[in-house]
Structures are given as C-alpha cells and as structure tokens.
Protein backbone atom coordinates (compact mmCIF):
# COMPACT_ATOMS: atom_id res chain seq x y z
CA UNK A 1 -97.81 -11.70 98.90
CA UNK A 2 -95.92 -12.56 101.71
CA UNK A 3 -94.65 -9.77 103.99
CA UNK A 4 -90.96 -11.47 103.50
CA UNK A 5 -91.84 -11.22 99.87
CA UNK A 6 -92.80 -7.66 99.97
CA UNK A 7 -89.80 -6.69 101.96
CA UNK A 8 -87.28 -8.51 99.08
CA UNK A 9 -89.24 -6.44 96.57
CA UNK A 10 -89.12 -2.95 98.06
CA UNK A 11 -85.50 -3.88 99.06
CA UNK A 12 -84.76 -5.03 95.65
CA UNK A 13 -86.48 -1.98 94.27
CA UNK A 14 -84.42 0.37 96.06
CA UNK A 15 -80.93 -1.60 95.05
CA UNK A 16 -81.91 -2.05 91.11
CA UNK A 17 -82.44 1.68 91.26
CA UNK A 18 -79.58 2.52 93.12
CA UNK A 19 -77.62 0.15 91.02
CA UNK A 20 -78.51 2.43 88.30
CA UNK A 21 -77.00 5.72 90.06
CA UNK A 22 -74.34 3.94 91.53
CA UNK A 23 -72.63 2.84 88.12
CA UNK A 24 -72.99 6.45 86.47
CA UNK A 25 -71.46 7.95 89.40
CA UNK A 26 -68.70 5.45 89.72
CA UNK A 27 -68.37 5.84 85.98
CA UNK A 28 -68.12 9.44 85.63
CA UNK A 29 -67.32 10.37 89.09
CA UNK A 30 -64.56 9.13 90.14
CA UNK A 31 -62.35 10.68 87.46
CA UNK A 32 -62.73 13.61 89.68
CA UNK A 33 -60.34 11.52 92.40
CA UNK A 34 -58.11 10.75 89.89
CA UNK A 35 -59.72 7.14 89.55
CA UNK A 36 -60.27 5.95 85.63
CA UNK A 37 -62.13 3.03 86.27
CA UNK A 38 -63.28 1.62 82.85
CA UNK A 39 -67.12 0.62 82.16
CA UNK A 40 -66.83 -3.04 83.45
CA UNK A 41 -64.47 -2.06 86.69
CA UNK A 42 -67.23 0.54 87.36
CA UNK A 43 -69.82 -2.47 87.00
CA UNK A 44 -68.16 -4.34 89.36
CA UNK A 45 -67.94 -1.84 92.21
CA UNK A 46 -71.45 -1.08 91.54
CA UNK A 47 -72.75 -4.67 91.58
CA UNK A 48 -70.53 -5.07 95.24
CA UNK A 49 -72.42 -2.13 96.51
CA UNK A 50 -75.88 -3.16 95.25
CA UNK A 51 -75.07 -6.86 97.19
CA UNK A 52 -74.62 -4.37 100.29
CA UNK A 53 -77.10 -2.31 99.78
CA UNK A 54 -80.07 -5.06 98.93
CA UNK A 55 -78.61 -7.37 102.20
CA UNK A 56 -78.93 -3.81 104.51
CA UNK A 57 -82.24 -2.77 103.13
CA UNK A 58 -83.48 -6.32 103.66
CA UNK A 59 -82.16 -6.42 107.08
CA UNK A 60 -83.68 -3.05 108.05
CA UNK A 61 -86.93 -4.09 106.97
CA UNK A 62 -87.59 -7.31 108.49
CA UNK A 63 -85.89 -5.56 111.40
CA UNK A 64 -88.70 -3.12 111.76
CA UNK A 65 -91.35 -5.54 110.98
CA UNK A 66 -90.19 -7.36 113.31
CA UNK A 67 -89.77 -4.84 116.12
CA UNK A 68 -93.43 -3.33 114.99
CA UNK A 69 -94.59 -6.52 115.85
CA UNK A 70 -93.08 -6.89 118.98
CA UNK A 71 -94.53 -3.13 120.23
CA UNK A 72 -98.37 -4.37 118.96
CA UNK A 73 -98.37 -7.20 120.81
C-alpha cells in the first residue's frame, strides 16, 4: 500500500468515526442551544464537517510525511 494510500485510510478512519460522534452530538446536542435540528439537517452538518475534517487530516499527514522526509534526508 502506498504511503498516499495509507494516509487516505487513517484519514478516512478518523472522519467515518468522527462522522459517527459528530451526528449524535449535533442530533442531541444542540437542543441544549436552543437549536432543533431534525435527523437529516443534523446529517448534513455532520457530513460538511466530516468533508473538513477528512481534507485536514489528509493534509496534516502528507504534511508530516513530507516534512519527515525532508529532516532524513
């Protein structure tokens, strides 16, 4: 596997299960600020922050490999 490869999975990882926390807490959560967002509203907030949160755990990672690199050589 590719180390791009392995950086989209362990990114993607992190999102799906983020994605997964992200909805419940939207869901039941935001009540609290007076915020009633029904099931699909909370679905699509969560899927806008799981775009933003795969794209800046991608970034970070080939980032670092990147800059790893760059200190080895």
């Amino acid at each position: 596997m590719s180390v791009r490869l392995k950086s989209a999975s362990e990114a993607l990882s992190n999102a799906v299960i983020g994605l997964l926390v992200s909805w419940a807490a939207t869901y039941w959560l935001f009540p609290a600020w007076g915020f009633q967002p029904s099931p699909a509203v909370a679905a699509e907030i969560t899927i806008t922050f799981f775009i933003l949160s795969f794209a800046r755990s991608y970034i970070l990672r080939r980032f670092f490999a990147w800059f790893n690199s760059e200190a080895t050589a």
